[in-house]
N, C-alpha and C. Protein backbone atom coordinates (compact mmCIF):
# COMPACT_ATOMS: atom_id res chain seq x y z
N UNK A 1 0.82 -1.19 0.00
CA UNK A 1 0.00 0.00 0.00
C UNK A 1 0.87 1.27 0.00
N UNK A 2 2.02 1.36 0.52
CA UNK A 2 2.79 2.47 0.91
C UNK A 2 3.67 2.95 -0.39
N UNK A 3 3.69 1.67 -1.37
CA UNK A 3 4.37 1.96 -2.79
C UNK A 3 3.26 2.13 -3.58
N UNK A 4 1.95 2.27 -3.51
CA UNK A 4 1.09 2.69 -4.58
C UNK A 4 0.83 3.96 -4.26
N UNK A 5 1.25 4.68 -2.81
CA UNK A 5 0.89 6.28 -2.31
C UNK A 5 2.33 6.91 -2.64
N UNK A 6 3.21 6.35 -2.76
CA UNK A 6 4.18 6.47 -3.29
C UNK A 6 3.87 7.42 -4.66
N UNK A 7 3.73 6.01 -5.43
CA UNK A 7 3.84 5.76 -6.85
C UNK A 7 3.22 7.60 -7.32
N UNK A 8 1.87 7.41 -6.41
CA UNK A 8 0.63 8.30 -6.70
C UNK A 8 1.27 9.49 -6.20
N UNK A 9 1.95 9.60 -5.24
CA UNK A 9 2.52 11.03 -5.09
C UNK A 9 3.53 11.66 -6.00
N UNK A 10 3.98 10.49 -6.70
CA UNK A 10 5.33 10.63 -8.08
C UNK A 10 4.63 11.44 -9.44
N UNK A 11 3.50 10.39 -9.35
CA UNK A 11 2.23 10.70 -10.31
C UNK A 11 2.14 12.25 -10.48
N UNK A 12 1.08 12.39 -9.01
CA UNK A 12 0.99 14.02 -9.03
C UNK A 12 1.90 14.78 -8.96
N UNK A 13 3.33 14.51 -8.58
CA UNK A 13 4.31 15.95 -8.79
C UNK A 13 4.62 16.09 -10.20
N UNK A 14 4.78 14.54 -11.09
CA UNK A 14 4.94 14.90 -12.44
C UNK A 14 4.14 15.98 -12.76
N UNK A 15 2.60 15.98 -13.36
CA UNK A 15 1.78 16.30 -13.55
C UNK A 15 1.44 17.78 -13.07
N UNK A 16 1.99 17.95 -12.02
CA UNK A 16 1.91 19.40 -11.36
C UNK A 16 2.78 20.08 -11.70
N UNK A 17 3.78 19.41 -12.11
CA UNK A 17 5.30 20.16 -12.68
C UNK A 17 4.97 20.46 -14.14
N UNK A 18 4.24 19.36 -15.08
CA UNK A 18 4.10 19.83 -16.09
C UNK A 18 3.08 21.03 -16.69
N UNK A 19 2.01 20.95 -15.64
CA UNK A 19 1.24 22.08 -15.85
C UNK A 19 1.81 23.50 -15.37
N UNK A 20 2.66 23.22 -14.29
CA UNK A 20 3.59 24.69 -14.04
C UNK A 20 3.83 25.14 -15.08
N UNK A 21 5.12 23.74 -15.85
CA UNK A 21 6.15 24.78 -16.72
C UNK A 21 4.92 24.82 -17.85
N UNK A 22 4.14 24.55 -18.38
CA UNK A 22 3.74 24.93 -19.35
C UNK A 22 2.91 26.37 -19.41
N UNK A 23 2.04 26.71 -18.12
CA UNK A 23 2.28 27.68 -17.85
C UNK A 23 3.01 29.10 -18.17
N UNK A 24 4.19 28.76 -17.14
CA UNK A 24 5.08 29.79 -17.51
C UNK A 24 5.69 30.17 -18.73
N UNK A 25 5.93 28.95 -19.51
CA UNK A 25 5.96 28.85 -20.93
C UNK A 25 5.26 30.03 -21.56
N UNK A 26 3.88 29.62 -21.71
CA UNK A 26 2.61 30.41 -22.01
C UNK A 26 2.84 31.86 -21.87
N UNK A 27 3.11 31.99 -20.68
CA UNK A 27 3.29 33.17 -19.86
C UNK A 27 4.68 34.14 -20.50
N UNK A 28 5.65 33.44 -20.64
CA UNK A 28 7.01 33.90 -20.84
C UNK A 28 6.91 34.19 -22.18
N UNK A 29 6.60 33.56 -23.25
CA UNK A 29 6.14 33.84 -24.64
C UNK A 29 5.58 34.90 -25.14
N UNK A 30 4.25 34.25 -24.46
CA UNK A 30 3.20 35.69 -24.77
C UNK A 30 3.72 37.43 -24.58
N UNK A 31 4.14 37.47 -23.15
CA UNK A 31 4.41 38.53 -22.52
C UNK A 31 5.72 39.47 -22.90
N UNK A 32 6.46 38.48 -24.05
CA UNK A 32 7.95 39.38 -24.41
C UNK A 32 7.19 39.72 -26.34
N UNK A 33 5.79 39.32 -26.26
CA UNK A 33 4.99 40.33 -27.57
C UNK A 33 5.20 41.41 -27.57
N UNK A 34 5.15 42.57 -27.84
CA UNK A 34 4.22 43.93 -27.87
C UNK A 34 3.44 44.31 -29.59
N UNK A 35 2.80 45.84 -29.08
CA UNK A 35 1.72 45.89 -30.20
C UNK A 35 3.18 46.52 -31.55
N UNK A 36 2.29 46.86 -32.69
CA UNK A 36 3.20 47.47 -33.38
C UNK A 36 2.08 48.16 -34.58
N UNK A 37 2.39 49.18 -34.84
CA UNK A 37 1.49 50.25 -35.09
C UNK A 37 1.27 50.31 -36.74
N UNK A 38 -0.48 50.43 -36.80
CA UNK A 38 -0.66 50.15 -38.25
C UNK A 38 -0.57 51.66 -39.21
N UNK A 39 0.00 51.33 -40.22
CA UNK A 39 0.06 52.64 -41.14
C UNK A 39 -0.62 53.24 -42.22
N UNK A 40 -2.25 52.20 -42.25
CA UNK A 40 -2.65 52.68 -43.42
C UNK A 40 -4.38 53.01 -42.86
N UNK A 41 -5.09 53.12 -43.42
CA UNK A 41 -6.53 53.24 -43.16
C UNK A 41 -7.68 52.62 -43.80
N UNK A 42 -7.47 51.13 -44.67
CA UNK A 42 -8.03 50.41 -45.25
C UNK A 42 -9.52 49.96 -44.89
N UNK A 43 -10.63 50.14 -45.07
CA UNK A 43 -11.82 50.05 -44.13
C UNK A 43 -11.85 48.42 -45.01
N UNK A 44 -11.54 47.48 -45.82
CA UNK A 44 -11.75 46.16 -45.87
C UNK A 44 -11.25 45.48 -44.95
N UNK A 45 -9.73 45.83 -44.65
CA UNK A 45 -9.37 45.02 -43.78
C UNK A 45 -9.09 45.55 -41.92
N UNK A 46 -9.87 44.21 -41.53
CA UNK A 46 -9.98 44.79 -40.02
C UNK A 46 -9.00 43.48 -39.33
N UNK A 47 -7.75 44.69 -38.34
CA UNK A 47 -6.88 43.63 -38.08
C UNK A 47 -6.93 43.56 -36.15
N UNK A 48 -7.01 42.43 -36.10
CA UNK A 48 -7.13 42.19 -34.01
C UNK A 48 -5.88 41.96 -33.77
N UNK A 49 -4.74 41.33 -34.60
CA UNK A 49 -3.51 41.30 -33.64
C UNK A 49 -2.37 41.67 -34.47
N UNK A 50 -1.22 42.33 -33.79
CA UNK A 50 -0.57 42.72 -34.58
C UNK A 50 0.68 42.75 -33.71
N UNK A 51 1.51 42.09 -33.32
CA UNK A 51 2.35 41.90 -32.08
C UNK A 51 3.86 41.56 -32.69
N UNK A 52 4.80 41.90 -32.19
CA UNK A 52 6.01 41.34 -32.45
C UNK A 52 7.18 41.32 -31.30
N UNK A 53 8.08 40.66 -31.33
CA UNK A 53 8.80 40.78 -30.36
C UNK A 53 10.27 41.04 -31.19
N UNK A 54 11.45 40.81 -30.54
CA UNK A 54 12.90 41.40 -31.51
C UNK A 54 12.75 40.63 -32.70
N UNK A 55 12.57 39.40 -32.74
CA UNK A 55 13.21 38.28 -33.69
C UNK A 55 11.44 38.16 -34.96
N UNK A 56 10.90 37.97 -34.11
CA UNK A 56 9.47 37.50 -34.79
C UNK A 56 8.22 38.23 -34.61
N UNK A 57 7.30 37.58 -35.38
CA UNK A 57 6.01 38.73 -34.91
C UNK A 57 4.82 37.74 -35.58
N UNK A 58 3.25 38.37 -35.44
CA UNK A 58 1.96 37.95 -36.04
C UNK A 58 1.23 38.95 -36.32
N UNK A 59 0.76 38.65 -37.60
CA UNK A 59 -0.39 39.94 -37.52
C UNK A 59 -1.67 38.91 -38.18
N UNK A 60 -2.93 39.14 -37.84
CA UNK A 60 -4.21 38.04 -37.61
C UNK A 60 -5.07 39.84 -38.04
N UNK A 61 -5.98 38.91 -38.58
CA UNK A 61 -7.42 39.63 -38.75
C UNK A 61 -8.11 39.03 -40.19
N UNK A 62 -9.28 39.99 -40.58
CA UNK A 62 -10.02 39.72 -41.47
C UNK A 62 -10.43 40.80 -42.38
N UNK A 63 -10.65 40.12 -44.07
CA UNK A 63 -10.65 41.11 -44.57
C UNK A 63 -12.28 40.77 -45.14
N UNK A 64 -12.81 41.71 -45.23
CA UNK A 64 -14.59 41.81 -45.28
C UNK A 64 -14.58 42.22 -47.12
N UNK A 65 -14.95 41.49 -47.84
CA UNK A 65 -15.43 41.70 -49.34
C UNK A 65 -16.93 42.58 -49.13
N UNK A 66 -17.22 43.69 -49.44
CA UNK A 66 -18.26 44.48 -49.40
C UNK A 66 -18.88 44.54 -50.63
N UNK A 67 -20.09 44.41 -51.04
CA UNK A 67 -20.60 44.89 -52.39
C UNK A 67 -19.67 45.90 -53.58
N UNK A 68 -18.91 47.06 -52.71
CA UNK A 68 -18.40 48.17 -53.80
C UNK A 68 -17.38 47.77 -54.67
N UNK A 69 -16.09 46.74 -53.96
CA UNK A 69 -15.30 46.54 -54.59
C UNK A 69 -15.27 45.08 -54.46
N UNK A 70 -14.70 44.39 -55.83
CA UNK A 70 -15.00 42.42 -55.68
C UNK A 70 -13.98 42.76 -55.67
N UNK A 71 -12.95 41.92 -54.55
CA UNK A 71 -11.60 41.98 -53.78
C UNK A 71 -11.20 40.14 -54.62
N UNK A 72 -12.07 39.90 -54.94
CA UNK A 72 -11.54 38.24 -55.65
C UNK A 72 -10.06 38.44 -56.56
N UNK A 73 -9.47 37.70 -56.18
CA UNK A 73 -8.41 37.17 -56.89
C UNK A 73 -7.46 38.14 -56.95
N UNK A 74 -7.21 38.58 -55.58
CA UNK A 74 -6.52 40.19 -55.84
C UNK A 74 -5.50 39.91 -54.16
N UNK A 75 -4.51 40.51 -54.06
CA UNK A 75 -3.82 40.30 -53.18
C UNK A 75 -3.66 41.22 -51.80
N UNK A 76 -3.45 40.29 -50.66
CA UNK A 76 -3.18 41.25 -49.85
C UNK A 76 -1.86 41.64 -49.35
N UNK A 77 -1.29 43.05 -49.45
CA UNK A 77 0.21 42.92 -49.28
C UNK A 77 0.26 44.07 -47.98
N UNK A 78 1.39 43.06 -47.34
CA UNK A 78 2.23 43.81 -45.92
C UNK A 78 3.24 44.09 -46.01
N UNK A 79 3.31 45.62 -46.01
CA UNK A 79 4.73 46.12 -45.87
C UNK A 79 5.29 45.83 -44.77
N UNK A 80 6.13 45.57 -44.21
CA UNK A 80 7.01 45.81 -42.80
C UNK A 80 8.49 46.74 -42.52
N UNK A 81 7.93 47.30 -41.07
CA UNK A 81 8.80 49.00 -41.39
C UNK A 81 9.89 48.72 -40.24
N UNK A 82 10.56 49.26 -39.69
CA UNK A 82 11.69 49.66 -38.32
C UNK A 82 11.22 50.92 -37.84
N UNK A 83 11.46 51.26 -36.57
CA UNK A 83 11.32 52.42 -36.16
C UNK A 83 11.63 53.36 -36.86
N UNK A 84 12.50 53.14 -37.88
CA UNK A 84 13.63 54.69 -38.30
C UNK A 84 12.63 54.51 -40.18
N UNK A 85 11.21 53.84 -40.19
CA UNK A 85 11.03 53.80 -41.25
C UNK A 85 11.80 53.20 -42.37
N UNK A 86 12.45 52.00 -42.13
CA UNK A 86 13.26 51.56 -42.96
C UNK A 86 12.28 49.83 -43.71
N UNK A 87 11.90 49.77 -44.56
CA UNK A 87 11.47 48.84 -44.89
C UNK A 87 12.51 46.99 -44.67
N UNK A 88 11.53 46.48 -44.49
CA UNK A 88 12.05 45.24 -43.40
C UNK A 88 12.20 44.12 -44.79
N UNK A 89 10.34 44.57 -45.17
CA UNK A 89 10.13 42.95 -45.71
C UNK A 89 8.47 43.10 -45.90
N UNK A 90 7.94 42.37 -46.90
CA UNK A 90 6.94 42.33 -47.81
C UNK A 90 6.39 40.81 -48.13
N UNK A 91 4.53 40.75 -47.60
CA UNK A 91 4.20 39.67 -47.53
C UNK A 91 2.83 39.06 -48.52
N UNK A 92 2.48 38.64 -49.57
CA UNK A 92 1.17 38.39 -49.93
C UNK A 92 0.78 37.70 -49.72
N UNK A 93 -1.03 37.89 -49.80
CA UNK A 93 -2.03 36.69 -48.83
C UNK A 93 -2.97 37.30 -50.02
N UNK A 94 -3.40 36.00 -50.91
CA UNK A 94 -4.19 36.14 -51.94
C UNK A 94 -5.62 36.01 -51.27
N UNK A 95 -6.48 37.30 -51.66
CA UNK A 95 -7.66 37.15 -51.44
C UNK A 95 -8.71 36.34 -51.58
N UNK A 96 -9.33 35.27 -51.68
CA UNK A 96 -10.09 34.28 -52.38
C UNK A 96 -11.41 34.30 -52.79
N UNK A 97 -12.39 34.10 -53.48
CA UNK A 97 -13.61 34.06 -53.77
C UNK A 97 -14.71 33.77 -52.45
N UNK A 98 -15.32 34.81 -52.16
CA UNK A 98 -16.38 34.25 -50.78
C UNK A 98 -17.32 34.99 -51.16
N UNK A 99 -18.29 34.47 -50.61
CA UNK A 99 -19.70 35.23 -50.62
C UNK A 99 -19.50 36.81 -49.96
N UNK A 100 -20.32 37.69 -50.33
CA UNK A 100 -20.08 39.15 -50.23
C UNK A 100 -19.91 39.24 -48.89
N UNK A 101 -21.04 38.92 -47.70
CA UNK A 101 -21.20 38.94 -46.21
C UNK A 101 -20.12 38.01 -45.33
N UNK A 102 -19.47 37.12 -45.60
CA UNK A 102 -18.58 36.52 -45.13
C UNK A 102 -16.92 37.14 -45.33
N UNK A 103 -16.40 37.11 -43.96
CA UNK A 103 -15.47 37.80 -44.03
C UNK A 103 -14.11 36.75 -44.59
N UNK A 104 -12.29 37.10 -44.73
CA UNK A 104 -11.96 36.10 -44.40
C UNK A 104 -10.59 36.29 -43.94
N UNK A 105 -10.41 34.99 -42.90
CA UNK A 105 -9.59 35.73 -41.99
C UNK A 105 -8.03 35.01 -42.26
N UNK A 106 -7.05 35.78 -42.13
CA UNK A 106 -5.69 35.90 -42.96
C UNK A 106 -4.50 35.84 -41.55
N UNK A 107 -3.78 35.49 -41.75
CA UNK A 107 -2.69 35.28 -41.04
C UNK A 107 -0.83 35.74 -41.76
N UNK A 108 -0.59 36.35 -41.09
CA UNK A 108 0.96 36.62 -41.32
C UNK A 108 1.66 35.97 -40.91
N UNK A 109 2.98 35.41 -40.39
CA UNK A 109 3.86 34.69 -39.44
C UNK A 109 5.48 35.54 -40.07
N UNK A 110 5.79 35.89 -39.39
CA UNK A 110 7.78 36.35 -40.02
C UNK A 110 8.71 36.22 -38.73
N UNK A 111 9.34 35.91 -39.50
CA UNK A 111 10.70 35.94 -38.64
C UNK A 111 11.61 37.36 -39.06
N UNK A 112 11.18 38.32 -39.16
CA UNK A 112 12.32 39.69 -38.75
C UNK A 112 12.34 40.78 -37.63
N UNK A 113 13.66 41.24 -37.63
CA UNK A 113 14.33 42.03 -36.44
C UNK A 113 13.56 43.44 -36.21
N UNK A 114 13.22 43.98 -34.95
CA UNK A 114 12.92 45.15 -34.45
C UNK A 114 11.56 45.56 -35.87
N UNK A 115 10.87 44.62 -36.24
CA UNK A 115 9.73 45.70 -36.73
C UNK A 115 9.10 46.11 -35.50
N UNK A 116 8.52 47.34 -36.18
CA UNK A 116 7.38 48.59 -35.79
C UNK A 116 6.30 48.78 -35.85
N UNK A 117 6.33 48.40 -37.17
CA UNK A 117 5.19 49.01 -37.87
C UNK A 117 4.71 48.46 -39.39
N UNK A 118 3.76 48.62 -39.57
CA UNK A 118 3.23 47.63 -40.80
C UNK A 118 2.19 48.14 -41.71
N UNK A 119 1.92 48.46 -42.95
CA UNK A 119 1.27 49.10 -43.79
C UNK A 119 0.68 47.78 -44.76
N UNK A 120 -0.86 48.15 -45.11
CA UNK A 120 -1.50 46.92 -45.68
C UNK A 120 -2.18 47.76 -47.22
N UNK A 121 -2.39 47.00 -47.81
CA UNK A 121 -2.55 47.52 -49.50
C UNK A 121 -2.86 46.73 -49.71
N UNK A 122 -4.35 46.69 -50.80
CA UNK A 122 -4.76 45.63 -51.68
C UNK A 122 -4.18 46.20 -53.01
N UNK A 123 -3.83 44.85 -53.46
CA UNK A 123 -3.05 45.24 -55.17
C UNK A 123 -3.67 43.99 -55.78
N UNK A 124 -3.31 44.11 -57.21
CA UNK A 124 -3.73 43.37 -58.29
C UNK A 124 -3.45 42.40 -58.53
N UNK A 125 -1.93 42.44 -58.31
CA UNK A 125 -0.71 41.01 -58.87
C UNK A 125 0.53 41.30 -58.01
N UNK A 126 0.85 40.16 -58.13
CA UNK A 126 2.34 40.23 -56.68
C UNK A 126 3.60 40.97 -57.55
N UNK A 127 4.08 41.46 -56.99
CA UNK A 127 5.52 42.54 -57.62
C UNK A 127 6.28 41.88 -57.37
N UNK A 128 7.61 41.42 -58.18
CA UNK A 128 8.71 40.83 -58.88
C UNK A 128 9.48 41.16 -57.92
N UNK A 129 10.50 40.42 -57.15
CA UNK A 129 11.66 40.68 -56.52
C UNK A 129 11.53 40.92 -55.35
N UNK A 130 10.28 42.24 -54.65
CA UNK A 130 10.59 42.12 -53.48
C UNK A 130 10.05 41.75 -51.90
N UNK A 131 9.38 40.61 -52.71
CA UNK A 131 8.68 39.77 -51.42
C UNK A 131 10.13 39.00 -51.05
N UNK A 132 10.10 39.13 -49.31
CA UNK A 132 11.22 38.26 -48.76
C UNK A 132 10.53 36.84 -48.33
N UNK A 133 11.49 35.58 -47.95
CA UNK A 133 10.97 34.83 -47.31
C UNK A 133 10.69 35.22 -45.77
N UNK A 134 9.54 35.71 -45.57
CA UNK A 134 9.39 35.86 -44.12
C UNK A 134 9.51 35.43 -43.16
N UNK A 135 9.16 33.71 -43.49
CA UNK A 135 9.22 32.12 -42.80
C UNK A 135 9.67 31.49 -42.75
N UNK A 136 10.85 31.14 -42.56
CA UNK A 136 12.14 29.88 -43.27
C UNK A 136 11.03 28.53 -43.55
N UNK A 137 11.56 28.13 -44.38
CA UNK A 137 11.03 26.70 -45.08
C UNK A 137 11.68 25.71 -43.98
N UNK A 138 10.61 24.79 -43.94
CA UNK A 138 11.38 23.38 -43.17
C UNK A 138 12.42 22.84 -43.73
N UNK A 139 13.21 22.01 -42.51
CA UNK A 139 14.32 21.14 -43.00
C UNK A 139 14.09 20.11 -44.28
N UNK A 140 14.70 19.68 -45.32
CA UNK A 140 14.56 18.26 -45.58
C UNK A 140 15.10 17.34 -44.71
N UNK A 141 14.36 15.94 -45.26
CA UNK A 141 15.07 15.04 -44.13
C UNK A 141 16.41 14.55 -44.41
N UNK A 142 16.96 14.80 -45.46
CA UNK A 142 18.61 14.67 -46.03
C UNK A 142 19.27 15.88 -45.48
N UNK A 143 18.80 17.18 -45.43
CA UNK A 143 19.49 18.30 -44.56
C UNK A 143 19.76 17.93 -43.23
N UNK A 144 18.43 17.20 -42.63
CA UNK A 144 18.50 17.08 -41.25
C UNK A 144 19.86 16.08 -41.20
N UNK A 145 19.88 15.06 -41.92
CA UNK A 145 20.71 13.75 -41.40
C UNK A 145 22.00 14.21 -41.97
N UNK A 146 22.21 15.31 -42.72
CA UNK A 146 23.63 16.20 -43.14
C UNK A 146 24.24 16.55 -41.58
N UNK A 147 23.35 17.44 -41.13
CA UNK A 147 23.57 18.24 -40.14
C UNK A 147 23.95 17.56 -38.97
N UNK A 148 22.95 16.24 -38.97
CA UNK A 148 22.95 15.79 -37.82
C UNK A 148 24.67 15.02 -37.85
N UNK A 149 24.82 14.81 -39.06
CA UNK A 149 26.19 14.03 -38.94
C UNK A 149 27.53 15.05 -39.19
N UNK A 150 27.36 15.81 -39.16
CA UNK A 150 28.14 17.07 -39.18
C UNK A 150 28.54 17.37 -37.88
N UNK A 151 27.03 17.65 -36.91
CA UNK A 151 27.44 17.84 -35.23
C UNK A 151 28.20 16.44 -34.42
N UNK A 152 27.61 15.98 -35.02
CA UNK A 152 28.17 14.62 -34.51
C UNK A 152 30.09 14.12 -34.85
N UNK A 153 30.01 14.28 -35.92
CA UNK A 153 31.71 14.71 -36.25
C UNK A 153 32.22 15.61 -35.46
N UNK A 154 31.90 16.77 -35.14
CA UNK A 154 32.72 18.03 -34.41
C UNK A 154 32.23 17.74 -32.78
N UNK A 155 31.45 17.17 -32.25
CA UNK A 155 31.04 16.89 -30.95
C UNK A 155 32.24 15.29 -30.70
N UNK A 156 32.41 14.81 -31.88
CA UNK A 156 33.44 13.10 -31.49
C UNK A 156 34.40 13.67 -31.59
């Protein structure tokens, strides 16, 4: 009996430990966000988050197709600025076909340094050259097993 209250007390500290750190996790993540300030006045698109921290950032919202203008097949582009107004990096999110009353909702993800600030524009067709990769592409699994045998050489 004294090794199953045991066992069960092992149980619950795991379990209590893991909901801590995940927690703080949560907590530690979220909280090194801040906002970053929009630069244009677009009444289609309505944006709820717009956060970045040094390295990375998100910007989330939705863009509403209204009767005046059919927004179909037309792009949505994000500038990204620095404090000193210095352009960062440039993102498109193709608009898609929806019913007029349905909104639709768009997501950014980047990986760049000290943005600020962010300017949104609907355009026609994507411009040549200066969209960056915002997102690094995943590993292949031949990169991975490169790499992995690479560290493994300089770690033996």
């Amino acid at each position: 009996m004294d090794r199953l209250k045991t066992f069960l007390k092992y149980a619950l500290w795991i379990i209590g430990f893991f909901i801590l750190s995940n927690f703080l996790i949560y907590v530690g993540l979220n909280s090194s966000y801040r906002d970053i300030e929009r630069k244009d006045n677009i009444q289609e698109v309505e944006v709820y988050q717009a956060e970045a921290t040094k390295v990375n950032g998100r910007i989330r919202g939705l863009i509403q197709n209204n009767n005046e203008k059919n927004l179909a097949g037309k792009y949505l582009e994000i500038e990204l600025y620095s404090k000193r107004d210095i352009f960062l990096g440039r993102e498109y999110i193709q608009i898609e076909d929806s019913k007029q009353a349905e909104p639709q909702a768009f997501e950014a993800l980047f990986k760049l340094q000290d943005v600020a600030s962010y300017k949104i524009s609907i355009v026609d067709k994507k411009e040549d050259g200066g969209e960056l990769e915002l997102l690094p592409k995943d590993l292949t699994t031949q990169e991975i097993i490169v790499l992995t045998a690479f560290t493994f050489l300089i770690l033996w």
